[in-house]
Protein backbone atom coordinates (compact mmCIF):
# COMPACT_ATOMS: atom_id res chain seq x y z
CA UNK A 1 -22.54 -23.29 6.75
CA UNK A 2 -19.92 -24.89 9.06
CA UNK A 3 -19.89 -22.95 12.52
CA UNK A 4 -16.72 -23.53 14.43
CA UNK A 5 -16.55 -22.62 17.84
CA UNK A 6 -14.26 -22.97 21.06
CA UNK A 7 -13.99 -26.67 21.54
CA UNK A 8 -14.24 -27.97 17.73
CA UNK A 9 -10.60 -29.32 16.45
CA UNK A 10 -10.52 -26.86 14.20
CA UNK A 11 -10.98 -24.01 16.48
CA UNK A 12 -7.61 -23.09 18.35
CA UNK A 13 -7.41 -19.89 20.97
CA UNK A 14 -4.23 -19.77 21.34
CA UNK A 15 -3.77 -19.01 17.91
CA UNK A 16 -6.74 -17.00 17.01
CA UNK A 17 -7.16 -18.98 13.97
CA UNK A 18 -7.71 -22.11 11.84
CA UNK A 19 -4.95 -24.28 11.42
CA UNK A 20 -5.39 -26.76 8.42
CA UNK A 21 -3.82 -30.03 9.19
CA UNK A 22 -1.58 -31.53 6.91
CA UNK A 23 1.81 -32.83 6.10
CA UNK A 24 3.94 -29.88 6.89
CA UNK A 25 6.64 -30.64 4.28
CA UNK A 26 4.29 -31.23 1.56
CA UNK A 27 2.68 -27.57 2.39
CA UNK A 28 6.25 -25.66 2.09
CA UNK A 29 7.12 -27.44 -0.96
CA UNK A 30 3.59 -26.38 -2.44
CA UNK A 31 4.37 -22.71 -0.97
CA UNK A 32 8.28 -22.87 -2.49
CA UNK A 33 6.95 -23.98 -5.79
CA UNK A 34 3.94 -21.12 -5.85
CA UNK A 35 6.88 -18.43 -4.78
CA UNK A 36 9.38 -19.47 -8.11
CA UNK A 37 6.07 -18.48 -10.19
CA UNK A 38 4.30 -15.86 -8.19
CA UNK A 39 6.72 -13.65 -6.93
CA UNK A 40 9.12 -13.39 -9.56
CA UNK A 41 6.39 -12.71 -12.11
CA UNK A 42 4.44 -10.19 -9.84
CA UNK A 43 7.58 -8.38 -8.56
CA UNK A 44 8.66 -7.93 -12.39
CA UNK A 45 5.35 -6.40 -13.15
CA UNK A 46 5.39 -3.95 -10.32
CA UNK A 47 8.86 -2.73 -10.94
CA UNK A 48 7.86 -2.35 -14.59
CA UNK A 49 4.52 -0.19 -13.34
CA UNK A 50 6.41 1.81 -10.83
CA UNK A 51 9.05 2.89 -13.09
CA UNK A 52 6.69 3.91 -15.68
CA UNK A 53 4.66 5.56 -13.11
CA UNK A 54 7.87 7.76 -11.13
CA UNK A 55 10.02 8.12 -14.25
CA UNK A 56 8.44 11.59 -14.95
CA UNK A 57 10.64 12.49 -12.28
CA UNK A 58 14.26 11.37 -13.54
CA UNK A 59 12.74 12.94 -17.02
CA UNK A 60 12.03 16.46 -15.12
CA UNK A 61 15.62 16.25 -14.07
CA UNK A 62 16.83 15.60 -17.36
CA UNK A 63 14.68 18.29 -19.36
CA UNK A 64 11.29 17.82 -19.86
CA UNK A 65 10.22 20.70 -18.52
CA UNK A 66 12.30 23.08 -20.20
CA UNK A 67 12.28 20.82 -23.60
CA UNK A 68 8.26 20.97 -23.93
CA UNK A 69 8.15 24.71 -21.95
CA UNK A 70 6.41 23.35 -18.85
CA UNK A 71 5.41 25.50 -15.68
CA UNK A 72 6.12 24.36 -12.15
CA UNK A 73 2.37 24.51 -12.39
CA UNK A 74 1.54 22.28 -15.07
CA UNK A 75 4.49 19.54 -14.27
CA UNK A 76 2.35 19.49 -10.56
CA UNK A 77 -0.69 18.97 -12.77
CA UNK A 78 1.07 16.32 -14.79
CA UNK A 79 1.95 13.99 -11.54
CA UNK A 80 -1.67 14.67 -9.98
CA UNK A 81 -3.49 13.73 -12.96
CA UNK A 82 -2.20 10.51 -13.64
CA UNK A 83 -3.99 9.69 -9.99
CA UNK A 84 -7.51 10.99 -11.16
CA UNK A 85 -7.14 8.28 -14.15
CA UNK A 86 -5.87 5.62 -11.11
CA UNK A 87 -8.58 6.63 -8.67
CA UNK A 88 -11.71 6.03 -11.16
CA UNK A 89 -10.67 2.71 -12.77
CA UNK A 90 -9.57 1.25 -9.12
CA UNK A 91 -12.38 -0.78 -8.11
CA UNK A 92 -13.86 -1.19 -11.75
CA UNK A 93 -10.77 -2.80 -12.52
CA UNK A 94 -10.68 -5.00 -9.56
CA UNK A 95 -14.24 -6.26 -10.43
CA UNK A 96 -13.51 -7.13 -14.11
CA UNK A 97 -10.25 -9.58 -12.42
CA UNK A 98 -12.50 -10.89 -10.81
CA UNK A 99 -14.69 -12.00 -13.56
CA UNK A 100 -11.96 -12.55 -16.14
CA UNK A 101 -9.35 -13.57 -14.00
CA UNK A 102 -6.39 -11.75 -13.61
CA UNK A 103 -4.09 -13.58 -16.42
CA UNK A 104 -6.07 -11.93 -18.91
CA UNK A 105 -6.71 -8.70 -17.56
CA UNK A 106 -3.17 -7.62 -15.57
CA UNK A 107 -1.78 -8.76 -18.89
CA UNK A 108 -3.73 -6.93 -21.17
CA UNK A 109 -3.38 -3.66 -19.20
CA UNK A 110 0.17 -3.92 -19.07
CA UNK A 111 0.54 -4.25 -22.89
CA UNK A 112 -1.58 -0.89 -23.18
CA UNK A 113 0.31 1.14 -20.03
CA UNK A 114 3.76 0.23 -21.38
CA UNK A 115 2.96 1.54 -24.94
CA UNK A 116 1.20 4.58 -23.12
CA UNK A 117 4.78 5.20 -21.37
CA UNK A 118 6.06 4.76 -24.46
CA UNK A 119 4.37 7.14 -26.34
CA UNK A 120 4.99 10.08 -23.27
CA UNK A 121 8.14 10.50 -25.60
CA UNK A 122 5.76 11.83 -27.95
CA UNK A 123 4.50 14.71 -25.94
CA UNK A 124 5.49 17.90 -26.79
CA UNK A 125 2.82 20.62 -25.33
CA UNK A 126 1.10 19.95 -21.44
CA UNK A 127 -2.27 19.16 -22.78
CA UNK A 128 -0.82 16.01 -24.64
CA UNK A 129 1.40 15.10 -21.31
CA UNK A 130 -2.08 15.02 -19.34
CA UNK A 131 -3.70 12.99 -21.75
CA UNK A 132 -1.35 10.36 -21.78
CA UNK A 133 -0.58 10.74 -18.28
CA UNK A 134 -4.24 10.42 -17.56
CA UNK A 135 -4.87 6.87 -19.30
CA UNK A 136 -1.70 5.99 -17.83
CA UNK A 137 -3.01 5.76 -14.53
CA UNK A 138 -6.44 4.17 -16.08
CA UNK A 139 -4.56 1.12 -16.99
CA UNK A 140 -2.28 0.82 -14.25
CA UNK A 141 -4.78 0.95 -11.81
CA UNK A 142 -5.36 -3.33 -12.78
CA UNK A 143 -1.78 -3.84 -11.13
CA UNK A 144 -1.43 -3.04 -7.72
CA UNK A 145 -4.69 -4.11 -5.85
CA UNK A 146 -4.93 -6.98 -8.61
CA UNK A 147 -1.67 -8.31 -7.11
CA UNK A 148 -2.91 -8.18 -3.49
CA UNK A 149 -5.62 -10.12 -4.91
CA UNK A 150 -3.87 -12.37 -6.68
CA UNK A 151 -2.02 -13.76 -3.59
CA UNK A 152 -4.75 -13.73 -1.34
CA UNK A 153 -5.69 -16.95 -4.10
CA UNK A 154 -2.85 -18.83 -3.30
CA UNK A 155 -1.48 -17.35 0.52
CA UNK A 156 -3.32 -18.42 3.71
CA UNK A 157 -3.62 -15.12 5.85
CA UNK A 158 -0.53 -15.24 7.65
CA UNK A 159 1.80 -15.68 5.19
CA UNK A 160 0.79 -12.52 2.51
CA UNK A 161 2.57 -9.87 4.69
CA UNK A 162 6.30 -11.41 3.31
CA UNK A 163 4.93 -12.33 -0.37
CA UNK A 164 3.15 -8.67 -0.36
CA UNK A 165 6.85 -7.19 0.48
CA UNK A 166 8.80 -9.17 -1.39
CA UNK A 167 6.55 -7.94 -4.41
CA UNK A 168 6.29 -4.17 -3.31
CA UNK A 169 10.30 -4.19 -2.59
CA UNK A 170 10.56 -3.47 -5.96
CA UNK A 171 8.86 -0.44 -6.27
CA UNK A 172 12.53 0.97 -3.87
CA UNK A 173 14.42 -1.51 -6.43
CA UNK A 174 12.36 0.63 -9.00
CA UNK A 175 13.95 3.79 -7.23
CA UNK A 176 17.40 2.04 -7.00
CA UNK A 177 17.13 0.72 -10.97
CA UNK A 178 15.51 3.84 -12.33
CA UNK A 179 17.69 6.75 -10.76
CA UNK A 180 20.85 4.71 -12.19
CA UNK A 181 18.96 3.71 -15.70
CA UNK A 182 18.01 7.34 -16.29
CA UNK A 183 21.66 8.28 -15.19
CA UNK A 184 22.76 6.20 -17.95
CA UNK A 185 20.19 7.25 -20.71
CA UNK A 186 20.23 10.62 -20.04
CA UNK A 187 23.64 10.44 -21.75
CA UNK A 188 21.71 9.86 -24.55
CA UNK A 189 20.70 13.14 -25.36
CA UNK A 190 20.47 13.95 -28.98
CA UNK A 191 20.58 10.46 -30.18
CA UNK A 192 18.17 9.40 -32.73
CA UNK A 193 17.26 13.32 -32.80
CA UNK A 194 15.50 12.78 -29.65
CA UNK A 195 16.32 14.37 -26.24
CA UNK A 196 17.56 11.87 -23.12
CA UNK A 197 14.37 12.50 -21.56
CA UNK A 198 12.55 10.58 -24.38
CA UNK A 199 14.88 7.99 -24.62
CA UNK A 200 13.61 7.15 -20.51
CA UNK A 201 10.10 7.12 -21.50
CA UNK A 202 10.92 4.59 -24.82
CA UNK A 203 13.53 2.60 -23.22
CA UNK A 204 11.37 2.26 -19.74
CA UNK A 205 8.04 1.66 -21.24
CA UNK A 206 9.65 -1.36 -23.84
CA UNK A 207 10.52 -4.15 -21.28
CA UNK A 208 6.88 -3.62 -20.15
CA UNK A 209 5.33 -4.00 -23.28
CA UNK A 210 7.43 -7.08 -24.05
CA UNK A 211 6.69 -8.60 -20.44
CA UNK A 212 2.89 -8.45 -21.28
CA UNK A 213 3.67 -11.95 -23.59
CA UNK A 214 5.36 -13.37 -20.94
CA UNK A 215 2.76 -12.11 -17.87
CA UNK A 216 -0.25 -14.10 -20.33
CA UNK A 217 1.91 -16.90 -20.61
CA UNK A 218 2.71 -17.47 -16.89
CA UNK A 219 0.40 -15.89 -14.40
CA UNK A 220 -1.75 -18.10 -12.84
CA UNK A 221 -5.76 -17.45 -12.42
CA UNK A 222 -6.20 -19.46 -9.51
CA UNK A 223 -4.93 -23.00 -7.46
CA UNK A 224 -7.53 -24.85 -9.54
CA UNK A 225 -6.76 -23.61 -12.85
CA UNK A 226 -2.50 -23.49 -12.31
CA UNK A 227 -0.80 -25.53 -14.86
CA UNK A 228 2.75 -25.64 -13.36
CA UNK A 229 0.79 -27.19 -9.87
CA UNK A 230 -0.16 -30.96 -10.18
CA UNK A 231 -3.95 -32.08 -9.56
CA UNK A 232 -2.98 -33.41 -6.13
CA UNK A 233 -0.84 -29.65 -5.65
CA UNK A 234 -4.18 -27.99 -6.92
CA UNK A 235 -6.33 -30.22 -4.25
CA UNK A 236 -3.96 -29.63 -1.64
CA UNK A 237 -3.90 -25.56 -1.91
CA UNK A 238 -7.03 -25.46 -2.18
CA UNK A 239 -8.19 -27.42 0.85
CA UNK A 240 -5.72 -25.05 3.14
CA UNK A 241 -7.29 -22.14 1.93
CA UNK A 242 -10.56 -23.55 2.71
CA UNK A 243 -9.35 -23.96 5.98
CA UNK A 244 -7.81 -20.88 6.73
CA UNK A 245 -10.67 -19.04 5.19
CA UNK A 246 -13.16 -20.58 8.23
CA UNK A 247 -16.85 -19.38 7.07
CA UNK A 248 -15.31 -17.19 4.17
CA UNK A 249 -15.18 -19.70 1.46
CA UNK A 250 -17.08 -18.02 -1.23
CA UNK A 251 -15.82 -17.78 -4.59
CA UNK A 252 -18.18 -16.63 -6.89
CA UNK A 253 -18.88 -13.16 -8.00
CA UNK A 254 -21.39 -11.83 -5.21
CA UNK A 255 -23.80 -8.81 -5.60
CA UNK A 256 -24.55 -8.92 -1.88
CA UNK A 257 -20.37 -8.95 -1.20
CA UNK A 258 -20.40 -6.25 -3.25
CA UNK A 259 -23.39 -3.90 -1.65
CA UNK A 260 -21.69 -5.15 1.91
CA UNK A 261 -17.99 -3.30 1.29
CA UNK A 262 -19.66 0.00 1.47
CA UNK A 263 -21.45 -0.58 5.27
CA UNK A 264 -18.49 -2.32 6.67
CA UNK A 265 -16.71 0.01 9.46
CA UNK A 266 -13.27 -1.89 8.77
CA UNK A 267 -13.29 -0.47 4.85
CA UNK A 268 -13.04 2.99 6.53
CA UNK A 269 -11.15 2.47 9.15
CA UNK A 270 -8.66 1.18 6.65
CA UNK A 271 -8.77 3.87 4.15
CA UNK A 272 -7.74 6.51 6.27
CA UNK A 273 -4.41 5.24 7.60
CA UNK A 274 -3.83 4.41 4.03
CA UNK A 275 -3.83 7.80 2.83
CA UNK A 276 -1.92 9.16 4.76
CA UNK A 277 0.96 6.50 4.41
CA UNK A 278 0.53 6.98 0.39
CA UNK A 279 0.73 10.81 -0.14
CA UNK A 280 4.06 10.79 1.72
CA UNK A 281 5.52 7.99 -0.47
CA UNK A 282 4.22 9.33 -3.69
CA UNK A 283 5.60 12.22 -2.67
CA UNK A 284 8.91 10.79 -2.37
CA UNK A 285 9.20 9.15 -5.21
CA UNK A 286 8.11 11.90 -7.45
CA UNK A 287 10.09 14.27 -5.86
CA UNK A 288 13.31 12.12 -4.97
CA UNK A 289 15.83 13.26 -7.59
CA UNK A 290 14.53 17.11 -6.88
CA UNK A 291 15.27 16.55 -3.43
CA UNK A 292 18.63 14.94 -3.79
CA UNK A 293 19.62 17.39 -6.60
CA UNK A 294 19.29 19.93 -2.86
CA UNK A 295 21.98 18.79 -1.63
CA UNK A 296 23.72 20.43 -4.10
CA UNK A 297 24.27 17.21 -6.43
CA UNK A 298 24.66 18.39 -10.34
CA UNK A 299 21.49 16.89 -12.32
CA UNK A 300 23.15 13.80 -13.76
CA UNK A 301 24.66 12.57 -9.73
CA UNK A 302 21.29 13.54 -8.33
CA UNK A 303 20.19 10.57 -10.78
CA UNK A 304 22.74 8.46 -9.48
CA UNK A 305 22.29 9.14 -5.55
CA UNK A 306 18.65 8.08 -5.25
CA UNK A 307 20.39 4.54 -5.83
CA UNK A 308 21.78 4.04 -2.47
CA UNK A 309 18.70 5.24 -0.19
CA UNK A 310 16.21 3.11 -1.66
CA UNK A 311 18.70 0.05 -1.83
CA UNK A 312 18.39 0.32 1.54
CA UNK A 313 15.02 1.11 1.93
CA UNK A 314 14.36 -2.22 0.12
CA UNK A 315 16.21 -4.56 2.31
CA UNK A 316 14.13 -3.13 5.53
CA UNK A 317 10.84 -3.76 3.34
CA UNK A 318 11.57 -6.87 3.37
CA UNK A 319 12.77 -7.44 6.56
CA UNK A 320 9.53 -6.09 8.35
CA UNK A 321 7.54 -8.29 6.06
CA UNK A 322 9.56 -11.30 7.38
CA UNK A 323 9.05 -10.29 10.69
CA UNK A 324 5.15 -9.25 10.38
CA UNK A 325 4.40 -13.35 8.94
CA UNK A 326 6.85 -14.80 11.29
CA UNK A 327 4.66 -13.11 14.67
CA UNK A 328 1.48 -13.32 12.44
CA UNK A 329 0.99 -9.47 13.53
CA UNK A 330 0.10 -6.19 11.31
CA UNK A 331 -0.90 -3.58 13.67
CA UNK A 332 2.86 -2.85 14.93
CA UNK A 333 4.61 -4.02 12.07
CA UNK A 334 2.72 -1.28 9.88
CA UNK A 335 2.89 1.59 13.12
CA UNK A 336 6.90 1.33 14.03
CA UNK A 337 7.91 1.45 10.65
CA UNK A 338 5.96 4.93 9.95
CA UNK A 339 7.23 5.98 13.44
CA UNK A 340 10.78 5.62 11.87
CA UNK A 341 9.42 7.47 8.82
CA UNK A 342 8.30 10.37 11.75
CA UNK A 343 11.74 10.26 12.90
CA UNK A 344 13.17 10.66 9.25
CA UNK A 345 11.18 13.83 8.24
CA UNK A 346 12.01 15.43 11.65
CA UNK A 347 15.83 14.95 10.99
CA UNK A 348 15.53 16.33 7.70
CA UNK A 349 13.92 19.13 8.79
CA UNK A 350 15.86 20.08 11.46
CA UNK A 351 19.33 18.89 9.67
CA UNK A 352 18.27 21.49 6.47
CA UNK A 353 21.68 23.45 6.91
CA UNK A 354 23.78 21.07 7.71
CA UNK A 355 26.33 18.67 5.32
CA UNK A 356 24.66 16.86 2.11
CA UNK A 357 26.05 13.83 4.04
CA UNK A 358 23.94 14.64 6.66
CA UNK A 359 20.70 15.48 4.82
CA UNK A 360 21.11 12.23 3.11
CA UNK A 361 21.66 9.96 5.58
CA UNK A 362 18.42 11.38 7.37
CA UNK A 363 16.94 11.04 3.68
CA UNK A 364 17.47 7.38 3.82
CA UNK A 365 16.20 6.86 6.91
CA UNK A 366 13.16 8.54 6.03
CA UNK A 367 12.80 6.59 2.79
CA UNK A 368 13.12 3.60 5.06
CA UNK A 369 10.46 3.70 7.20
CA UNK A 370 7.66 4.99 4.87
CA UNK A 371 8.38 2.04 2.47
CA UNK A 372 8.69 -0.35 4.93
CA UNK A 373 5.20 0.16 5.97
CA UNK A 374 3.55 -1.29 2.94
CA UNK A 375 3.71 -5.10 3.42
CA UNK A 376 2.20 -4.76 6.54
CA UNK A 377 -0.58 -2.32 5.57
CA UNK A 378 -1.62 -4.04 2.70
CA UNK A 379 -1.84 -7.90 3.92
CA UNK A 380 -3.76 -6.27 7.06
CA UNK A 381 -5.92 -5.41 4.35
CA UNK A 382 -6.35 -8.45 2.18
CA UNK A 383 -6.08 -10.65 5.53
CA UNK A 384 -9.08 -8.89 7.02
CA UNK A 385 -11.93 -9.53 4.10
CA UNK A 386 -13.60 -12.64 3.82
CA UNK A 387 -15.06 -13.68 0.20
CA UNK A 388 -13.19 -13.24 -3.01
CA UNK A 389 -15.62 -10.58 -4.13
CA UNK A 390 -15.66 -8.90 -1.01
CA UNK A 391 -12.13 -8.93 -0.88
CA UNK A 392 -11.19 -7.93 -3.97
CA UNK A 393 -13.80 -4.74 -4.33
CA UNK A 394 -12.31 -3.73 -0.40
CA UNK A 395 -9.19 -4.02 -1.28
CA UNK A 396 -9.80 -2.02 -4.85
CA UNK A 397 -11.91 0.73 -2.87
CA UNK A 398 -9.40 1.00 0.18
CA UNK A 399 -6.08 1.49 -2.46
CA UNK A 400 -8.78 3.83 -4.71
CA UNK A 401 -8.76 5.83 -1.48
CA UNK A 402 -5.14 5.98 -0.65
CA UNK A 403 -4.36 6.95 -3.70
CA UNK A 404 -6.06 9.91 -3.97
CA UNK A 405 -2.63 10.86 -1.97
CA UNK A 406 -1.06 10.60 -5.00
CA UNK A 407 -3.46 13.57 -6.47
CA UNK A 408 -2.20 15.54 -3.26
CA UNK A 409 1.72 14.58 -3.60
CA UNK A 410 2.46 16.10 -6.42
CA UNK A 411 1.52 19.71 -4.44
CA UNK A 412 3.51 18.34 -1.14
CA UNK A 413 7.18 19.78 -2.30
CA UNK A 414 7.50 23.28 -4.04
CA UNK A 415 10.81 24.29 -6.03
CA UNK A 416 13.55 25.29 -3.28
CA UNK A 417 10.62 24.53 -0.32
CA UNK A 418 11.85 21.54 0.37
CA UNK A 419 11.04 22.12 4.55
CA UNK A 420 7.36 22.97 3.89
CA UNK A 421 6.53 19.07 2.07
CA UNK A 422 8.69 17.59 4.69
CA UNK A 423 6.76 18.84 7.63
CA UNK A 424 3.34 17.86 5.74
CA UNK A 425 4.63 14.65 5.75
CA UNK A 426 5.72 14.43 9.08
CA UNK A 427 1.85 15.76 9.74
CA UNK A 428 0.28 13.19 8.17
CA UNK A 429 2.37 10.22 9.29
CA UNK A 430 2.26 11.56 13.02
CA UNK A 431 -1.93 11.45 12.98
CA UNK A 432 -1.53 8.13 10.38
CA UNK A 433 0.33 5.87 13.65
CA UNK A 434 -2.52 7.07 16.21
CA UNK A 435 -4.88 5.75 13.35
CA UNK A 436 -2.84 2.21 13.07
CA UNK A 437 -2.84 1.88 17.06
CA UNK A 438 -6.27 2.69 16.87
CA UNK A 439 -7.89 0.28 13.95
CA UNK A 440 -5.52 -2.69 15.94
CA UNK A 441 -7.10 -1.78 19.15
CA UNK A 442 -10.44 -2.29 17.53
CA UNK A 443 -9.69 -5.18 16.17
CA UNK A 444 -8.78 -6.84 19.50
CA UNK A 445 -11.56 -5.84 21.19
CA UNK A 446 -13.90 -7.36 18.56
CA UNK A 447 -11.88 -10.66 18.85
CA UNK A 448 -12.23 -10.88 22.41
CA UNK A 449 -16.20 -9.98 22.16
CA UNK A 450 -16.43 -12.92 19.57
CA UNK A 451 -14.49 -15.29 21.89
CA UNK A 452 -16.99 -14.43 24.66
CA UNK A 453 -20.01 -14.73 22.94
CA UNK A 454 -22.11 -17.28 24.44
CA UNK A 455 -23.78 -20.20 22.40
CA UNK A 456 -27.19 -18.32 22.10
CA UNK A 457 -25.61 -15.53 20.98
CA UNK A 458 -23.09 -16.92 18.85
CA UNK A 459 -25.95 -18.76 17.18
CA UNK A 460 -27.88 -15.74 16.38
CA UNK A 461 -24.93 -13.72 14.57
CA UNK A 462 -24.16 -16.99 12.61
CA UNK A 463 -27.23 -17.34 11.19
CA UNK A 464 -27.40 -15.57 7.17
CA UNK A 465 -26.27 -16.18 4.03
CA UNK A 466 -22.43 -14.73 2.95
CA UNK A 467 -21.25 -13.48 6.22
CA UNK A 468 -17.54 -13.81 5.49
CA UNK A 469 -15.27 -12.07 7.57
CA UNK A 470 -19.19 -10.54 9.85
CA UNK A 471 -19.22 -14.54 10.71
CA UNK A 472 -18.50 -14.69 14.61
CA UNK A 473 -15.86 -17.50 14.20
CA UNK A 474 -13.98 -15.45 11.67
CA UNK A 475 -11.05 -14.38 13.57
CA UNK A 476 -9.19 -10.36 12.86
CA UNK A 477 -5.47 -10.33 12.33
CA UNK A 478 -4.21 -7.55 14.41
């Protein structure tokens, strides 16, 4: 195994990391031609998944609870159980990508979710809507972490923060798209015999199903095996992320990467935060059209209105995600924008009486900083794992975690107790940025006991088989 330590060329302290050496134009045409395929392609897929996974809301608004004689009880139920199906096939599903590669897999799932969302039109008593709801979440579960994965392929560290938002921007396009979508189809009602709400499920779950075809055609497995790159492309991206990998080069699937997730501190330290960032966010895009429809909107404009906040909420996604890459930082760039989310919940608590212009703008601002936070949190995530096993089952078991918030949103806002979710929110976020501060903190003081090590020690912590990201010249992004 290749040690590098202070004094080798590849070693730089001012930077805290390896820098791979090569023709710097050459690299950001390799990175421009990656983005055309990667990004497009994974940000399709995740607005697909996100608006099959929040449209139960926009079809709440337009009637699915009265159509199919639903209790505020059982529509809870409905939201929380699509998380217990999420939660157990998490880090299953993020081992079999690993094996097949995620072409296959992400593509195959997709097929079966958008037929699942599809058939949700179908559902005419609770027990049905769980069912469905519940293998929903099975099969969407490949999407999310297997994206973080995905780019962690073809991204060295510091640049997955701005790829990772430009991706999850599309789950507030998703808000944007969907609230106006379901404003339109909602019109719908009683064509074909079939209530607008069941024309949201068919006509959102179709595009996703025929995007499966076009996700097996195009997504790439890895550098190596990526048609659209040329051999000397393929070479090229893979020798950088050799470099910026350091000791973590492994590629194979590793039992010992495997057993070594579940003693590592950073997993936990990780999961926590993530939570707590999640159960807020779940919450609000659940619960978005019931919250706008508060301000005294009629049920079709509350549709409408959820348009504007998350358009805005996705240009500040992707503006912290620029930023986070461009200072190669997480820590803050994940803290300050759930700070802003603090400030948002607090204004719409304490604005409750006030104008619907008011409670809206304090709505958006909300909206802004808890999706913001993303990027950051997940690429401080998939930055901080060494070892494409390790990586991928961390990642998997951290996002398994976090959403078990989702299991907990659908209980955060009650019918006409709008107050009482926002100030659970505000809870959670509040102890979620001492958290953040904390886990960067940590992280710098590991760096700096690394960088002091001296030779004899440094030796001894080097020495094993698979260290990854435990090797003492593998350097933390804070």
């Amino acid at each position: 195994m290749s040690i590098k330590k202070e004094g080798s060329p590849a070693y730089s302290k001012e930077e805290d990391h390896v820098e791979f050496t090569s023709d710097q134009a050459l690299i950001a045409r390799l990175r421009r031609k990656i983005d055309l395929r990667l990004i497009p392609l994974l940000s399709l897929m995740y607005l697909f998944s996100f608006l099959d996974r929040v449209n139960i809301g926009n079809a709440k608004v337009a009637g699915l609870e009265k159509d199919i004689g639903l209790t505020p009880q059982e529509y809870s139920w409905a939201l929380s159980i699509f998380f217990i199906g999420y939660i157990i096939a998490e880090t299953p599903s993020q081992m079999l990508l690993k094996k097949v590669g995620p072409r296959k897999w992400i593509s195959l799932c997709m097929f079966i979710w958008g037929t699942l969302t599809m058939l949700l039109a179908a559902c005419n008593t609770a027990a049905s809507l769980y069912a469905t709801r519940f293998f929903l979440g099975i099969f969407e579960a490949a999407l999310f972490p297997g994206a973080i994965f995905t780019l962690t392929l073809f991204y060295a560290r510091r640049e997955q923060a701005l790829r990772n938002g430009l991706f999850f921007s599309t789950a507030t396009m998703a808000g944007a798209f969907g609230g106006v979508f379901a404003y339109g189809i909602a019109r719908m009602e009683g064509v074909g015999g079939l209530h607008g709400w069941q024309w949201i499920f068919i006509l959102e779950g179709l595009p996703t199903v025929l995007f499966s075809f076009v996700t097996f055609r195009l997504l790439p497995d890895s550098p190596a095996t990526a048609s659209f790159l040329t051999a000397e492309e393929q070479d090229l991206c893979t020798r950088r992320l050799n470099a910026d990998a350091g000791p973590a080069t492994q590629t194979n699937f590793s039992w010992k990467q495997f057993r070594d997730v579940f003693v590592d501190w950073k997993v936990y330290m990780h999961m926590f935060p993530y939570i707590l960032t999640m159960t807020p966010l779940y919450a609000l895009a659940l619960f978005m059209p019931t919250i706008v429809r508060g301000f005294n909107y009629d049920a079709l404009t509350s549709q409408l209105m959820t348009a504007p906040a998350y358009a805005v909420a996705c240009l500040c996604t992707v503006l912290a995600a620029l930023s986070s890459d461009r200072h190669a930082e997480r820590g803050l760039h994940y803290a300050i924008p759930t700070l802003v989310g603090v400030v948002g919940y607090i204004l719409l608590i304490v604005t409750e009486h006030k104008s619907a212009a008011v409670r809206y703008i304090a709505l958006t601002i909300t909206v802004s900083g808890v999706f913001s936070s993303v990027p950051s949190m997940t690429s401080w995530i998939s930055s901080n794992f060494g070892g494409q096993t390790k990586r991928a089952v961390a990642i998997g078991l951290i996002v398994s975690f976090g959403n078990c918030g989702g299991l907990i949103s659908g209980y955060v806002y009650k019918e006409d107790q709008y107050t009482r979710g926002h100030a659970i929110s505000l809870a959670m976020l509040s102890v979620g940025v001492v958290l953040i501060l904390l886990l960067k903190y940590l992280y710098i003081r590991e760096n700096r006991r690394r960088r002091n090590l001296t030779p004899e020690q440094f030796e001894k912590e080097a020495s094993g088989e698979e260290l990854c990201d435990w090797h003492p010249s593998w350097v933390y992004i804070s």
